[in-house]
N, C-alpha and C. Protein backbone atom coordinates (compact mmCIF):
# COMPACT_ATOMS: atom_id res chain seq x y z
N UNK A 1 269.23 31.83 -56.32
CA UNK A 1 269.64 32.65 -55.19
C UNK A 1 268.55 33.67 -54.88
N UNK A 2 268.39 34.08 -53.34
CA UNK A 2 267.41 34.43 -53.03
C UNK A 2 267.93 36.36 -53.65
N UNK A 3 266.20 37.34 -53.58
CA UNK A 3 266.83 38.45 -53.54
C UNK A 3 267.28 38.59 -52.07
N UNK A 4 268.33 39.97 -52.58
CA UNK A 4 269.53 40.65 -51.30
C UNK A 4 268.25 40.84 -50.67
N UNK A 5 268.39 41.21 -49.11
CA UNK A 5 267.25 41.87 -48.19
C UNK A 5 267.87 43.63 -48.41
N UNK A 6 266.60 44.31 -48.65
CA UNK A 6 266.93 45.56 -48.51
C UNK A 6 266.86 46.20 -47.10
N UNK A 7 268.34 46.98 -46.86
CA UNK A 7 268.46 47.59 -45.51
C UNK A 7 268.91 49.04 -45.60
N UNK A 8 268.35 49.72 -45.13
CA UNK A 8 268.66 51.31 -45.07
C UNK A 8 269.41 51.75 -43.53
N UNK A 9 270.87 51.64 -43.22
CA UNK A 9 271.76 51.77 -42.21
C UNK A 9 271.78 53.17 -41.67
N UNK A 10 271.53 53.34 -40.73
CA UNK A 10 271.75 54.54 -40.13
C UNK A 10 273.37 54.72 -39.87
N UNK A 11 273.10 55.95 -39.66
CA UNK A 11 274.70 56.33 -39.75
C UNK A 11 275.82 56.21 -38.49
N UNK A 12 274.83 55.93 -37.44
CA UNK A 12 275.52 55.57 -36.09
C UNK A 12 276.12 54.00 -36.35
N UNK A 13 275.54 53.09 -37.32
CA UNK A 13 276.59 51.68 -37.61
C UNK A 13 277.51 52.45 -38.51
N UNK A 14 277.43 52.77 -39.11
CA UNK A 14 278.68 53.32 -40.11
C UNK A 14 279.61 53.84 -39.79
N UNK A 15 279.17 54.70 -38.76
CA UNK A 15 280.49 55.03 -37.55
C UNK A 15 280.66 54.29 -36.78
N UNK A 16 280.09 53.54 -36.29
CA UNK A 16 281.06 52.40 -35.39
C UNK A 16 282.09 51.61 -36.08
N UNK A 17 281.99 51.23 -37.32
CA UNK A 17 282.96 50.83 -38.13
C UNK A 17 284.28 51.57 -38.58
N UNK A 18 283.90 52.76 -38.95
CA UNK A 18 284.46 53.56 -39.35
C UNK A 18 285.69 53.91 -38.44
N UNK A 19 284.95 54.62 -37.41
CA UNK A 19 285.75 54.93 -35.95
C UNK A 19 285.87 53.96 -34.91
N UNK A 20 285.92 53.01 -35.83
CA UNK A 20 285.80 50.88 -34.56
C UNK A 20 285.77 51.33 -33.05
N UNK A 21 284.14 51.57 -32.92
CA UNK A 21 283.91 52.13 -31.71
C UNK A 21 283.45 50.25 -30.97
N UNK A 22 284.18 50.28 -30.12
CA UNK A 22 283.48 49.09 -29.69
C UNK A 22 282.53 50.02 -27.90
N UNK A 23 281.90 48.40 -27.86
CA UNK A 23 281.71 47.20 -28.28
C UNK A 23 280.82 46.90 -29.73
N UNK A 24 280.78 47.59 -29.98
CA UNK A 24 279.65 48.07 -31.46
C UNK A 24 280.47 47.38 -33.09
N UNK A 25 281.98 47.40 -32.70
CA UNK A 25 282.13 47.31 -34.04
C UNK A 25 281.59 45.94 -35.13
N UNK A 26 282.21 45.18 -34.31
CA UNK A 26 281.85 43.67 -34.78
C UNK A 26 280.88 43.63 -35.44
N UNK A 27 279.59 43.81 -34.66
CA UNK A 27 278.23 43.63 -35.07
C UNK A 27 278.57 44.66 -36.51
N UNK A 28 278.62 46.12 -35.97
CA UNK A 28 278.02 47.22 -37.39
C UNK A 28 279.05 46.62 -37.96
N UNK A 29 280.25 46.00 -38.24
CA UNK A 29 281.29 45.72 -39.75
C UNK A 29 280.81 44.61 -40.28
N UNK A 30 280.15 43.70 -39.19
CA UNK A 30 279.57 42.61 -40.28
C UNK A 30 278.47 42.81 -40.86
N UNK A 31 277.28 43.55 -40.45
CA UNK A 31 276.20 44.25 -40.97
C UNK A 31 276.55 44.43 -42.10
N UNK A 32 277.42 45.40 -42.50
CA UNK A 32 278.09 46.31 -43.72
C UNK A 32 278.44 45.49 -44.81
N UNK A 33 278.99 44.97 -44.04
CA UNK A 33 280.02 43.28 -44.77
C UNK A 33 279.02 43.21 -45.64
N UNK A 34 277.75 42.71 -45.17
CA UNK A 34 276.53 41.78 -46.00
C UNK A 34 276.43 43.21 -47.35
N UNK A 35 276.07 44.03 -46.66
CA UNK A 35 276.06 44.62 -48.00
C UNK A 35 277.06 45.06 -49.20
N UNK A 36 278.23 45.23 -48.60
CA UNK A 36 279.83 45.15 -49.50
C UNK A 36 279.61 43.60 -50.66
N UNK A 37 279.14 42.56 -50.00
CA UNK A 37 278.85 41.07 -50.70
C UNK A 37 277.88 41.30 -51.71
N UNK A 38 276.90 41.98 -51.38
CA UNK A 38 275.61 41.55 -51.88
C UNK A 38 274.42 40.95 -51.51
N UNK A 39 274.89 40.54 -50.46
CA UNK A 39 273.89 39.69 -49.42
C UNK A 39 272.14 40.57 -48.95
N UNK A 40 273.25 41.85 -49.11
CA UNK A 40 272.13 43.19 -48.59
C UNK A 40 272.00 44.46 -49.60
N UNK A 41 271.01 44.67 -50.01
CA UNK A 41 270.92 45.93 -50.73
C UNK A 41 270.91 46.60 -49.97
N UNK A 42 271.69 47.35 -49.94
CA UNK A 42 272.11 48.41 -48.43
C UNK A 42 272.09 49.89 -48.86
N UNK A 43 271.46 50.93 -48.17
CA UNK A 43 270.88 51.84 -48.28
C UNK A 43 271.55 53.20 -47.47
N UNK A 44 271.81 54.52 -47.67
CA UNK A 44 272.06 55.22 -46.86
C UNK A 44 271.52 56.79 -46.80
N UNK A 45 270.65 57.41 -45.92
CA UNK A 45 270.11 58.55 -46.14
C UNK A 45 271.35 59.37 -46.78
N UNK A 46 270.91 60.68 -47.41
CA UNK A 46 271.51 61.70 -47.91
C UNK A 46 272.09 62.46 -47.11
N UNK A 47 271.15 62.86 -45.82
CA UNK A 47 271.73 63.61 -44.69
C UNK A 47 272.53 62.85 -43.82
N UNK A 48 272.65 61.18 -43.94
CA UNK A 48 273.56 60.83 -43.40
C UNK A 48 275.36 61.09 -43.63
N UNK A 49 275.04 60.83 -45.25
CA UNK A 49 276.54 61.58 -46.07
C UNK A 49 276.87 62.96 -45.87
N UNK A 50 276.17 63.83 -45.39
CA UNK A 50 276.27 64.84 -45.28
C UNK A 50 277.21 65.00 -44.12
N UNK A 51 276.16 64.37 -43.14
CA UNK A 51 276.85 64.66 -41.31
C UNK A 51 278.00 63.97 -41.76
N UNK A 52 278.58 63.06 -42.12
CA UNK A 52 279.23 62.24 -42.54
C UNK A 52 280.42 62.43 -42.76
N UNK A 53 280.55 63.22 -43.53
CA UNK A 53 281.51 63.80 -44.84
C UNK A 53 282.01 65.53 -43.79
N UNK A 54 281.14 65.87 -43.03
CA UNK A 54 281.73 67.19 -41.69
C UNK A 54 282.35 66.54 -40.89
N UNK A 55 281.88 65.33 -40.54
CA UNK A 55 282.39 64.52 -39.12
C UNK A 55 284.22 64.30 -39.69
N UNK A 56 283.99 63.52 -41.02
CA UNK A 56 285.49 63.36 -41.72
C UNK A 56 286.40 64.22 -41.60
N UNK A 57 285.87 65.18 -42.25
CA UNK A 57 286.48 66.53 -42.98
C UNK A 57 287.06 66.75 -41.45
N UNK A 58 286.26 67.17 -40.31
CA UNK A 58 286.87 67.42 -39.29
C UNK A 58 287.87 67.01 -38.51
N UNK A 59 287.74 65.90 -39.11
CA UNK A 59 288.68 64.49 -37.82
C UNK A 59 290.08 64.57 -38.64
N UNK A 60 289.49 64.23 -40.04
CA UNK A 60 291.07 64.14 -40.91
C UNK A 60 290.98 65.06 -42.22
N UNK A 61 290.57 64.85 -42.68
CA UNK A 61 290.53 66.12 -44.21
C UNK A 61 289.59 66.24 -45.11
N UNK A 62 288.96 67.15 -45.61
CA UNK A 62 288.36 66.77 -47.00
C UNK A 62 288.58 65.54 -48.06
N UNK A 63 289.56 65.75 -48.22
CA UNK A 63 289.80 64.65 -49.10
C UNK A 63 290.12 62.97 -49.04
N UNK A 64 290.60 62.90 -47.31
CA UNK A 64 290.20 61.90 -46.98
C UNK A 64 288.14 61.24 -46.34
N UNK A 65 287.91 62.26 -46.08
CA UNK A 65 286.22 62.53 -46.35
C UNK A 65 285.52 61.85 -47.56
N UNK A 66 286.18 62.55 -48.60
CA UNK A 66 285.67 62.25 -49.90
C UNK A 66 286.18 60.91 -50.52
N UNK A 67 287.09 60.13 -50.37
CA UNK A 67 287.60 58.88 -50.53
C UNK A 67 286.84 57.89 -49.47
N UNK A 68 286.41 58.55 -48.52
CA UNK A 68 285.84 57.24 -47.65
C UNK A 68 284.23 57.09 -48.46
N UNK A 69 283.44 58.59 -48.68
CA UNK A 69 282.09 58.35 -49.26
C UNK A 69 282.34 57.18 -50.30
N UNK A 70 283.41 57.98 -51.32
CA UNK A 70 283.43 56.92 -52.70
C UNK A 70 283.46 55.92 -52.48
N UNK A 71 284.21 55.56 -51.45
CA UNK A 71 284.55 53.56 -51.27
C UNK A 71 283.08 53.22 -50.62
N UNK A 72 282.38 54.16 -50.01
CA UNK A 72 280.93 53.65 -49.47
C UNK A 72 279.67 53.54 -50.29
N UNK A 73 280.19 54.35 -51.86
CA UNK A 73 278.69 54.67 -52.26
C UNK A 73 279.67 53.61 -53.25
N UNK A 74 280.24 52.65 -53.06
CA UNK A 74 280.34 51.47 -53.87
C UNK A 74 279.71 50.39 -53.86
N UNK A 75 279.25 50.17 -52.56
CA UNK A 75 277.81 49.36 -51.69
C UNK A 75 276.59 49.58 -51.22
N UNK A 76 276.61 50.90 -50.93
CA UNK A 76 275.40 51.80 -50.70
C UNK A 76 274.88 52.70 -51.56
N UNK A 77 273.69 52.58 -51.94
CA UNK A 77 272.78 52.82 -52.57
C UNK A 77 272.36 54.33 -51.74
N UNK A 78 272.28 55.30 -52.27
CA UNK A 78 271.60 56.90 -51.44
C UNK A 78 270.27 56.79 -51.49
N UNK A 79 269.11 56.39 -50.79
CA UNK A 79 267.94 56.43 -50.58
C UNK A 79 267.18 58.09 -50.75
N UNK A 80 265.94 58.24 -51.83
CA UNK A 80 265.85 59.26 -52.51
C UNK A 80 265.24 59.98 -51.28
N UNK A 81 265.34 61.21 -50.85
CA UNK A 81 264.59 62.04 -50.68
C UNK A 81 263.97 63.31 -51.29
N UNK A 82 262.72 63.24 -50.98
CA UNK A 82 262.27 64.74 -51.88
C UNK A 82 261.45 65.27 -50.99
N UNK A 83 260.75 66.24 -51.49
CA UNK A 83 259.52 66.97 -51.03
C UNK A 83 258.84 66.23 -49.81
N UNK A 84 258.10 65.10 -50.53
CA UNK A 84 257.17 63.83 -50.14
C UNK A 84 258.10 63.20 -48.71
N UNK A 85 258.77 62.59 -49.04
CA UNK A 85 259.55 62.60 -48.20
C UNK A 85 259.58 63.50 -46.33
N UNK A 86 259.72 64.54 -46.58
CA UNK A 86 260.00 65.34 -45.57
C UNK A 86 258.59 65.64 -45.37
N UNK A 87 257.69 65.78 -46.07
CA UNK A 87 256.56 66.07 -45.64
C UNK A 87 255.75 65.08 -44.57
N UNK A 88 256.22 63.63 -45.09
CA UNK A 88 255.84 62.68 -44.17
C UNK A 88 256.11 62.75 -42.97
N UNK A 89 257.47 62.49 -43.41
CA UNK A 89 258.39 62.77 -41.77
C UNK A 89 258.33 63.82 -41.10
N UNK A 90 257.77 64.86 -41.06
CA UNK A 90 257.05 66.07 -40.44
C UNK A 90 256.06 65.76 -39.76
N UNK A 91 255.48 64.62 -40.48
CA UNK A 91 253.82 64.00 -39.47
C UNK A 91 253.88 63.02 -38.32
N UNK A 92 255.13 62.05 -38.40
CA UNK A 92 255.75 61.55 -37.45
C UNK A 92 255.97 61.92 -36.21
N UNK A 93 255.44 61.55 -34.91
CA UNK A 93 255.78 62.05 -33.75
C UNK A 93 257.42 61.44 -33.07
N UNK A 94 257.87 61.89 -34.24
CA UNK A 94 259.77 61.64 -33.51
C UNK A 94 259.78 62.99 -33.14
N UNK A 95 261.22 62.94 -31.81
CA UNK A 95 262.07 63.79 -31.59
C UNK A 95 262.76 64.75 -32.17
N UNK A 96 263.09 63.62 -32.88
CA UNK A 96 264.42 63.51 -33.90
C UNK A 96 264.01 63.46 -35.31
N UNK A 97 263.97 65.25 -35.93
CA UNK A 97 263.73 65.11 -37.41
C UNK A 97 264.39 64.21 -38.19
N UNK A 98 266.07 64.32 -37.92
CA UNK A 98 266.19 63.50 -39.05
C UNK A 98 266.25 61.67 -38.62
N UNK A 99 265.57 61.59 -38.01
CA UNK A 99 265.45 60.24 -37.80
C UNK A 99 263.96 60.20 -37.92
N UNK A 100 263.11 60.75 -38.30
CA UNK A 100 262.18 60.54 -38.92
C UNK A 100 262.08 60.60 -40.51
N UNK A 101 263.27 61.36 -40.97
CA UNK A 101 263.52 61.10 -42.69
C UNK A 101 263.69 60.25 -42.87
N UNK A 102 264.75 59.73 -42.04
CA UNK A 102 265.39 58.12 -42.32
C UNK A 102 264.34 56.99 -42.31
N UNK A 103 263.35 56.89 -41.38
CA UNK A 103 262.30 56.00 -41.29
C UNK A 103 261.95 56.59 -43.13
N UNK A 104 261.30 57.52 -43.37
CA UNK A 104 260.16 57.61 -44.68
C UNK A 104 261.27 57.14 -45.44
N UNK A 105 262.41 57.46 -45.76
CA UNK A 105 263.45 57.21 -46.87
C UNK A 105 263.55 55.78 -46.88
N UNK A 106 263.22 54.88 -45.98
CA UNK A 106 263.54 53.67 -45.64
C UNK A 106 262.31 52.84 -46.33
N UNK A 107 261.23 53.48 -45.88
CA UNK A 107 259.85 53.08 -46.95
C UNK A 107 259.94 53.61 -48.09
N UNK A 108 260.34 54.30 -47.99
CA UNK A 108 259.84 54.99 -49.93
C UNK A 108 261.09 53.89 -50.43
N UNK A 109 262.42 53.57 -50.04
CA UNK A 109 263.00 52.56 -51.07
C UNK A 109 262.66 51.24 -50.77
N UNK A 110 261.38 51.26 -49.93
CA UNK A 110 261.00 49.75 -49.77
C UNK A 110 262.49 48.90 -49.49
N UNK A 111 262.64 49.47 -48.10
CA UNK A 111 263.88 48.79 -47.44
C UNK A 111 262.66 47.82 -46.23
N UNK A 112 263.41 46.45 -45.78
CA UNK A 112 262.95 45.81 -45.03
C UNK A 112 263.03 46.37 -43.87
N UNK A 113 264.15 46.46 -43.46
CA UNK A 113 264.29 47.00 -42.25
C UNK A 113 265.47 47.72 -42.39
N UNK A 114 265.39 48.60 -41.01
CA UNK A 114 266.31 50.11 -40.84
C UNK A 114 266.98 49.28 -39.48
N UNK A 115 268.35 49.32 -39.80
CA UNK A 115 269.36 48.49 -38.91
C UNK A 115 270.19 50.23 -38.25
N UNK A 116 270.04 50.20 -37.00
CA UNK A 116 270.22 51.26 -36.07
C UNK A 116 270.65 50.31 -34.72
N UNK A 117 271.57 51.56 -33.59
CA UNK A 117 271.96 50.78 -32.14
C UNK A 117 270.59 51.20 -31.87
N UNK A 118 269.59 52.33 -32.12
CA UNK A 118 268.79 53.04 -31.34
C UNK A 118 267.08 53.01 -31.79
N UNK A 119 267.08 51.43 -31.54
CA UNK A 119 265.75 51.59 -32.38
C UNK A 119 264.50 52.12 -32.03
N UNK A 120 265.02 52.82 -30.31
CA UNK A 120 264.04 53.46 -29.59
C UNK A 120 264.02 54.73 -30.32
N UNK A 121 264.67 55.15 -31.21
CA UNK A 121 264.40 56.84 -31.70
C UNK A 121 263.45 56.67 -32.79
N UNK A 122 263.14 55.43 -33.45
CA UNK A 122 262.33 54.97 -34.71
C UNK A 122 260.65 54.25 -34.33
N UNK A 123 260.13 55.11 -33.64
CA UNK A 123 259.07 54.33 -33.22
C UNK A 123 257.77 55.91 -33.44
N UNK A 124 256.73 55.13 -34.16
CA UNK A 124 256.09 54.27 -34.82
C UNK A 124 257.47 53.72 -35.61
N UNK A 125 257.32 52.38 -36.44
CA UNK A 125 258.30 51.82 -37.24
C UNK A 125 257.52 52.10 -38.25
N UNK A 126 257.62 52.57 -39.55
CA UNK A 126 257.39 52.02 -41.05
C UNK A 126 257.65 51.25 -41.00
N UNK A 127 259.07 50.59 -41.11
CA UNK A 127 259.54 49.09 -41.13
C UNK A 127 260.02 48.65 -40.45
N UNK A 128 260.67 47.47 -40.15
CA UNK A 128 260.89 47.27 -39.25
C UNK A 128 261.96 47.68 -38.56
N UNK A 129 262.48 47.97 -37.63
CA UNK A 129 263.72 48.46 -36.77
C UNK A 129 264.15 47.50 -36.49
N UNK A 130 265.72 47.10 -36.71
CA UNK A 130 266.85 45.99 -35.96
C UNK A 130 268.00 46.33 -35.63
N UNK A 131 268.70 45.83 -34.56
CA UNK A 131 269.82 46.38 -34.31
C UNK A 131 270.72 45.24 -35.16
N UNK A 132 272.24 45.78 -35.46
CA UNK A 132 273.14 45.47 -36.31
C UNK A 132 272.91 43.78 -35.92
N UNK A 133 273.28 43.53 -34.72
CA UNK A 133 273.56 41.94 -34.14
C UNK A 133 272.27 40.91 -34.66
N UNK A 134 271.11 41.89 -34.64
CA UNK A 134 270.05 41.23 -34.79
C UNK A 134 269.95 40.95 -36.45
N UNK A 135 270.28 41.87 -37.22
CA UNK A 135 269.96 41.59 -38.59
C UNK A 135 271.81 40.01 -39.25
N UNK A 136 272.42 40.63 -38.55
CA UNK A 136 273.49 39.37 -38.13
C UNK A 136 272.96 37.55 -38.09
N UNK A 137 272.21 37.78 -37.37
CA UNK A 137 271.24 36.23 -36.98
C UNK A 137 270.32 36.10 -38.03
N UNK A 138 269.86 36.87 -38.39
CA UNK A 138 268.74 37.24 -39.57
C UNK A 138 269.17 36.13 -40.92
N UNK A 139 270.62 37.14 -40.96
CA UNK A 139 271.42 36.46 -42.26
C UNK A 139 271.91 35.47 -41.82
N UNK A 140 272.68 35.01 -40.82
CA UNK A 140 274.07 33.90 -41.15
C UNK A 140 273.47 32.65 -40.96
């Protein structure tokens, strides 16, 4: 059996699942899927859990917040950030700081590609950028 493909998910698929935002969901739940299997070593920034876990807390509770991370960091792997890290992504001509962490966090765990709806916010790519549907075809 081949190795899993490593993927570092931005947090906009995770909420489409989460909050089954369509037309989005399909694609981001089967994305996820692959990594719930094994199919995908699946990856998730730190500051994504963060926004994450406010967005929860807000909508429904802390503690339902904290039961959704756990069931997530059962498949997802937290991609390290440090120092190095942010320093990179500081040199990056993104917009969007933390979508320039997410790109370095995505290389430093030697993820294949960073599966996002918005792969226009990830450019230069470290790796490669795919949207959910696309890494979908990839696998099945």
């Amino acid at each position: 059996m081949a190795a899993p493909v490593k993927v570092l998910f931005d947090l906009n698929v995770i909420l489409d699942v989460l909050q089954k935002r369509e037309p989005f969901y399909d694609d981001s739940a089967r994305a996820l899927a692959y990594a719930e299997t094994g199919r995908v070593q699946g990856f998730v920034a730190p500051h994504s859990l963060t926004t994450l876990f406010y967005l929860l807390a807000k909508d429904r509770s802390p503690a339902a917040a904290r039961v959704t991370l756990t069931s997530l960091l059962q498949f997802l792997s937290v991609a390290p950030v440090d120092g190095m890290t942010i320093e990179q992504a500081l040199n990056l001509p993104y917009r969007d700081f933390e979508d320039a962490v997410q790109m370095v966090a995505a290389a430093q765990c030697k993820a294949e590609y960073l599966a996002t709806r918005n792969p226009q916010d990830f450019q230069p790519a470290l790796v490669t950028v795919i949207r959910p549907a696309e890494l979908n075809a990839l696998l099945a």
